[in-house]
Protein backbone atom coordinates (compact mmCIF):
# COMPACT_ATOMS: atom_id res chain seq x y z
CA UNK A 1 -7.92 10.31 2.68
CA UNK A 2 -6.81 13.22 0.89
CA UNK A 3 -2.96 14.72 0.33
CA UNK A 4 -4.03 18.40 1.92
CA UNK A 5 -4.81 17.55 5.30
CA UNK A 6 -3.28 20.25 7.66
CA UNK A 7 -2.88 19.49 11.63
CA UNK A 8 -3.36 22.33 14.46
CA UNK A 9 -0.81 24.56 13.58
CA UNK A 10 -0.76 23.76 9.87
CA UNK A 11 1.81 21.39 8.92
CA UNK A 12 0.63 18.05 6.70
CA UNK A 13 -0.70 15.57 8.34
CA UNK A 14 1.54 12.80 6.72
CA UNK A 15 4.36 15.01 7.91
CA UNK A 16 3.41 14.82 11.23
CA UNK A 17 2.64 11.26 11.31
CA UNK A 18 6.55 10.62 10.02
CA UNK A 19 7.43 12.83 13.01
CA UNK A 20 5.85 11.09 15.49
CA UNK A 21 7.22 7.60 14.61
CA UNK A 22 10.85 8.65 13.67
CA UNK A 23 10.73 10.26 16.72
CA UNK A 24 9.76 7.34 18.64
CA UNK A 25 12.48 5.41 17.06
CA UNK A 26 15.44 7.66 18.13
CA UNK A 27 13.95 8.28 22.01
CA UNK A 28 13.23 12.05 20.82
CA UNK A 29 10.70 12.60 23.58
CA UNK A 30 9.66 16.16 22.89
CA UNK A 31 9.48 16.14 18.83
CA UNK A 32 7.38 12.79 19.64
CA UNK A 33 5.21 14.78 21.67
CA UNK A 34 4.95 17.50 19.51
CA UNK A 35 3.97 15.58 16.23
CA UNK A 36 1.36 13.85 18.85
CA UNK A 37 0.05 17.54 20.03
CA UNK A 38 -0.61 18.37 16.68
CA UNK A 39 -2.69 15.17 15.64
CA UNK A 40 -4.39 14.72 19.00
CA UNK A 41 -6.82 17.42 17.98
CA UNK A 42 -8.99 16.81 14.75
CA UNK A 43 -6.52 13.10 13.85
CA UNK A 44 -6.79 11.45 17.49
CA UNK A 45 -8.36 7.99 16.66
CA UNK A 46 -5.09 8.27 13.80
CA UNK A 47 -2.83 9.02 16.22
CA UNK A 48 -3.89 6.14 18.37
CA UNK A 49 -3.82 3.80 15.14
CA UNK A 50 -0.22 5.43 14.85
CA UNK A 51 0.73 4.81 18.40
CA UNK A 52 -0.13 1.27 18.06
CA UNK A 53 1.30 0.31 14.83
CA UNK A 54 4.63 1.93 15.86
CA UNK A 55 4.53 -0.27 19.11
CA UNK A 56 4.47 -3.46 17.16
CA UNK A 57 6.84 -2.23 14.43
CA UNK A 58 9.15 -0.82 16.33
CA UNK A 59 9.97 -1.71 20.19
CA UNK A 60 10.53 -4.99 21.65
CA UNK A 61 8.23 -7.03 23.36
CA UNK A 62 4.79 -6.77 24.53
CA UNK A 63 4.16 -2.90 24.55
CA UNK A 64 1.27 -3.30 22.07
CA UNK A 65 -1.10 -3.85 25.03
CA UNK A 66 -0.37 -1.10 27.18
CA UNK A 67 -1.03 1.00 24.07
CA UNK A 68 -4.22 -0.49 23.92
CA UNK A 69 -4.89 0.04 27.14
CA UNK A 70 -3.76 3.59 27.56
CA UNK A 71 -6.20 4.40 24.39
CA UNK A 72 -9.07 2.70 26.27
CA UNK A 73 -8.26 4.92 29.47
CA UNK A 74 -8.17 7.75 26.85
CA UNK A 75 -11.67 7.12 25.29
CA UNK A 76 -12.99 6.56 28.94
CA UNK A 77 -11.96 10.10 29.99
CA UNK A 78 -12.50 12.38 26.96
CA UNK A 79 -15.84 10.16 26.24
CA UNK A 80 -17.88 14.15 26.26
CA UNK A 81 -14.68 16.33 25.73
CA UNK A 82 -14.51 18.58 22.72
CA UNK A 83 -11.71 18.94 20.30
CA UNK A 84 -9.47 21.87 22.24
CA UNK A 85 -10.67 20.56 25.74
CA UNK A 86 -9.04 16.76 25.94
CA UNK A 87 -7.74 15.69 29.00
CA UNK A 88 -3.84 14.51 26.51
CA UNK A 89 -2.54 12.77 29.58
CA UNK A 90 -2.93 9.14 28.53
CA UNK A 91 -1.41 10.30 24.90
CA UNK A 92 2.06 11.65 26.64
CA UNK A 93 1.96 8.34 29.02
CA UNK A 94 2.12 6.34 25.47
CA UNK A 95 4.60 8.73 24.08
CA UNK A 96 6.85 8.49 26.53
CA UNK A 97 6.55 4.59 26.99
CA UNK A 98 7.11 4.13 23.31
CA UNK A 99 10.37 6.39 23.24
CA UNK A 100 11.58 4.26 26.20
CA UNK A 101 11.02 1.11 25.07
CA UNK A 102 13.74 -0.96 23.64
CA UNK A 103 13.90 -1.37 20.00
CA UNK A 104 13.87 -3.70 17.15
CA UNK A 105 12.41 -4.09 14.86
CA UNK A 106 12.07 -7.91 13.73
CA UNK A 107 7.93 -7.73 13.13
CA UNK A 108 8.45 -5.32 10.07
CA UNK A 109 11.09 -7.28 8.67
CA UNK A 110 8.92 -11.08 8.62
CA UNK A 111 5.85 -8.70 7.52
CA UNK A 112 7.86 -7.51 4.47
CA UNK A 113 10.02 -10.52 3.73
CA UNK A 114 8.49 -13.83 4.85
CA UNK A 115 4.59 -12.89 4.40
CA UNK A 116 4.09 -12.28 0.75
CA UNK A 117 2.36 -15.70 -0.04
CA UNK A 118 4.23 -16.04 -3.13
CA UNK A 119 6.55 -18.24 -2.41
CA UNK A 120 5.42 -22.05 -2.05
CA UNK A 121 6.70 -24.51 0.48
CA UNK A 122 9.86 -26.90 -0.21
CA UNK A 123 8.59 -30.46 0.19
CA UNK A 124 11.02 -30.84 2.31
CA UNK A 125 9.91 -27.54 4.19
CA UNK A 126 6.27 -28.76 4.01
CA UNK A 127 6.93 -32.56 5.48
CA UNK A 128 8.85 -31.60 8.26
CA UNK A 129 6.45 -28.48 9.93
CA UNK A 130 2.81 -29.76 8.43
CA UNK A 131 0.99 -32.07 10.53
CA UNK A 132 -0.96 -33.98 8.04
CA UNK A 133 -3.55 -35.43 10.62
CA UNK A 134 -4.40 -31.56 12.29
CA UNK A 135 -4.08 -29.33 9.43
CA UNK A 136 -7.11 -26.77 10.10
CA UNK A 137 0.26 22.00 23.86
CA UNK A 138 3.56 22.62 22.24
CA UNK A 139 4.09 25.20 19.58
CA UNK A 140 7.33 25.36 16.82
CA UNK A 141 8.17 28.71 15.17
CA UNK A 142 8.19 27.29 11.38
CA UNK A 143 8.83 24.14 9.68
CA UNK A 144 12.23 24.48 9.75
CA UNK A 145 12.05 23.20 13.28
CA UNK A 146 10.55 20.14 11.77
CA UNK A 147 13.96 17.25 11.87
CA UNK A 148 15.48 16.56 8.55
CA UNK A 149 14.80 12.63 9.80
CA UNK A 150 11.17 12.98 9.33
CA UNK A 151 11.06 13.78 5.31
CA UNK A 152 11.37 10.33 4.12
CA UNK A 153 9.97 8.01 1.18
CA UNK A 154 6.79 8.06 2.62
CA UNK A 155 6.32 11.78 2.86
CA UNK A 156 6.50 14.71 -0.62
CA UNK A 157 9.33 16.21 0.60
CA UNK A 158 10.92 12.84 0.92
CA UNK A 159 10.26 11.57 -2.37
CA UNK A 160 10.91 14.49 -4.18
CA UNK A 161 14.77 14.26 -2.49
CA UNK A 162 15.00 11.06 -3.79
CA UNK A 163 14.64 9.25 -0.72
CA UNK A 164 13.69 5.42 -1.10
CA UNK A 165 12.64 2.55 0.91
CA UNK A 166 16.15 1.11 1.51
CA UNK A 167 16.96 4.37 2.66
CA UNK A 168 14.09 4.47 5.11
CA UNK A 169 15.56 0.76 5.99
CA UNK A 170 19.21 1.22 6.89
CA UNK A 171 18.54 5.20 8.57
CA UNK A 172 15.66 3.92 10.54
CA UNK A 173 17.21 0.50 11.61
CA UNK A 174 20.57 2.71 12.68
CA UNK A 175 18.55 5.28 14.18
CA UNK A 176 16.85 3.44 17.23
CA UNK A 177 16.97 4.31 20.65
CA UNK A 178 17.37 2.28 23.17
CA UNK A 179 18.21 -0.56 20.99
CA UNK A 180 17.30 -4.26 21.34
CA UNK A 181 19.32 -5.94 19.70
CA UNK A 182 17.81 -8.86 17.83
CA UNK A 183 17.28 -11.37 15.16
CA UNK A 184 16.57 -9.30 12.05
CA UNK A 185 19.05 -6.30 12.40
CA UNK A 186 20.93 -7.23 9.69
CA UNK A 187 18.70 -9.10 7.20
CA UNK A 188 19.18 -7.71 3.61
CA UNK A 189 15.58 -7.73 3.32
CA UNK A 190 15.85 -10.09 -0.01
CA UNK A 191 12.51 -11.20 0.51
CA UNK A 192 10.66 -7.98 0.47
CA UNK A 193 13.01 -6.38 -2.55
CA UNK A 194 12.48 -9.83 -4.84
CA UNK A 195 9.06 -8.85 -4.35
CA UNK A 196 9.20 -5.45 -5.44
CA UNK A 197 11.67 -6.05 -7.86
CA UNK A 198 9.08 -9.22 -9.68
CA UNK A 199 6.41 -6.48 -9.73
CA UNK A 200 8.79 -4.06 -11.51
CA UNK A 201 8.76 -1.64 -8.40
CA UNK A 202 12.59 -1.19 -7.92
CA UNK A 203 13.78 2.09 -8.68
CA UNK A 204 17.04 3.34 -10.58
CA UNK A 205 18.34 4.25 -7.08
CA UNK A 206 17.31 1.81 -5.05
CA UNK A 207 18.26 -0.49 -8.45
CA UNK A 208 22.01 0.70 -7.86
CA UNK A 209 22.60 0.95 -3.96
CA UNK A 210 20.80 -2.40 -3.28
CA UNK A 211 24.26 -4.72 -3.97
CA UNK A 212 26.50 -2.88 -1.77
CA UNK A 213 23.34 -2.84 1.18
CA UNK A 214 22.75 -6.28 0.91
CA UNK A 215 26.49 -7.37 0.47
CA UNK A 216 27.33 -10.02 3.39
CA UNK A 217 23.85 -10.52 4.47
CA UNK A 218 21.34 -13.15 4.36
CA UNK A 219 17.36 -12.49 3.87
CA UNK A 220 17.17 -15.50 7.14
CA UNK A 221 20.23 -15.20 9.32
CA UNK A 222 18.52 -17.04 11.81
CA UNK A 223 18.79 -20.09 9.40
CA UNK A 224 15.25 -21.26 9.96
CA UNK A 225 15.50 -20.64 13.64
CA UNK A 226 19.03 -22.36 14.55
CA UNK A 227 21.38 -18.88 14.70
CA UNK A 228 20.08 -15.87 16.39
CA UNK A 229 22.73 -14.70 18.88
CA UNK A 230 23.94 -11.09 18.99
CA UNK A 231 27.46 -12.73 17.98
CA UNK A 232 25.72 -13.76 14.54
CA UNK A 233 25.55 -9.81 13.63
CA UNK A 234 28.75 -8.80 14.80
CA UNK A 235 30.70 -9.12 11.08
CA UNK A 236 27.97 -7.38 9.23
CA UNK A 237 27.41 -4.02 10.90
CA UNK A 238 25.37 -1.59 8.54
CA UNK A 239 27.90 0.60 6.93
C-alpha cells in the first residue's frame, strides 16, 4: 500500500485511520464518525479491518463479535451498492458501540510484551504449567479541524514532531473513555522495549524518557496472575 492514498475529501488515508481509532479511545463520537465517513467510500473493507482491530485493542470485553457481526449485516445490505450509494448505517452502529464501550487496553500490552517468542521458559516456569503427558456524510472546512491527538508515531506529521511509541503509550493509555480499569494500566511495557531496544530500535528520545516512564512499574504487575486488583495501580498513576 502506498504513502499517497487520499480519502473522500482528500486527507491521507493513514491520517484518517489515526482519527478514527484515537477517536474511539477518548468517546469522540463525531470525529470517530467523521474519520469513518471518509474511509467508508473507496477504504471500507479497511475500515472494517480498523473497526475490528480497535475493538480488541482497545475496549473491554467481548465487543469483537458484534463488530463482526455488524460488518456481516453491512456486506448483506450494500452486497450491489456503489461507492457514493451505501446504505453507512451498520458503520455508525459500530462507531458508536466502540466509543461507548469501556476501555482497556490489556490485549495490546501481552501482544507487545509477553508474545515475542524470545524469551525461553524457566524450568521452573516450564514444570509447573506443561503437562508432559498432553502436550499437543460529514464534511470539515480544512485540516486544521483534524485533532492534534491524531498526528502520532504512526502517522508523517507525527514522526516528523518527534512523536514516539512511548508517547503513543502513556497519551493513549490516559486518553480512554469510558475507562475499564484493568490489569495492564500501568505495566512499563519492559517486555516490548527490551525487545526493541535488543534489535537496536530505541530512539535518542524514547532512549532518555524511558527511566522516568517506567520508574515504579513492573513489566507483570499481576505477578503471574496472583495481583490484579484496581488497589494494585493506585501508587503508580501515569504522571
Amino acid at each position: 500500500m502506498g504513502y499517497n492514498l487520499k480519502t473522500t475529501n482528500g486527507y491521507d488515508l493513514f491520517e484518517m485511520s489515526s482519527m478514527i481509532q484515537k477517536a474511539i479511545r477518548r468517546c469522540d463520537i463525531p470525529h470517530a464518525a467523521y474519520a469513518a465517513n471518509e474511509l467508508s467510500g473507496k477504504y471500507r473493507k479497511y475500515l472494517w479491518k480498523r473497526l475490528l482491530t480497535v475493538s480488541a485493542e482497545d475496549c473491554y470485553g467481548i465487543m469483537t463479535k458484534e463488530i463482526v457481526a455488524l460488518q456481516q449485516a453491512d456486506e448483506c445490505v450494500n452486497k450491489k451498492a456503489k461507492v457514493g450509494e451505501t446504505n453507512d448505517l451498520f458503520i455508525a452502529k459500530a462507531v458508536i458501540l466502540l466509543c461507548m464501550a469501556r476501555k482497556n487496553r490489556d490485549a495490546d500490552y501481552v501482544a507487545c510484551n509477553f508474545m515475542w517468542g524470545d524469551r525461553n521458559l524457566t524450568e521452573e516456569e516450564f514444570d509447573e504449567f506443561v503437562d508432559y503427558q498432553q502436550v499437543e456524510n460529514l464534511r470539515m472546512k480544512d485540516a486544521s479541524d483534524i485533532p492534534g491527538y491524531v498526528y502520532d508515531v504512526h502517522t508523517w506529521k507525527g514522526k516528523r514532531a518527534g512523536k514516539t511509541e512511548l508517547d503513543m503509550f502513556h497519551d493513549e493509555q490516559e486518553a480512554l473513555q469510558p475507562r475499564q480499569m484493568n490489569l495492564f494500566d500501568y505495566g512499563d511495557w519492559g517486555g516490548y522495549f527490551d525487545h526493541m531496544k535488543s534489535e537496536g530500535n530505541l530512539d535518542p528520545k524514547t532512549k532518555r524518557d524511558l527511566p522516568e516512564f517506567q520508574r515504579g512499574k513492573e513489566t507483570d504487575p499481576t505477578h503471574n496472575g496472583y495481583t490484579w486488583t484496581p488497589e494494585t495501580y493506585a501508587s503508580i498513576r501515569m504522571k
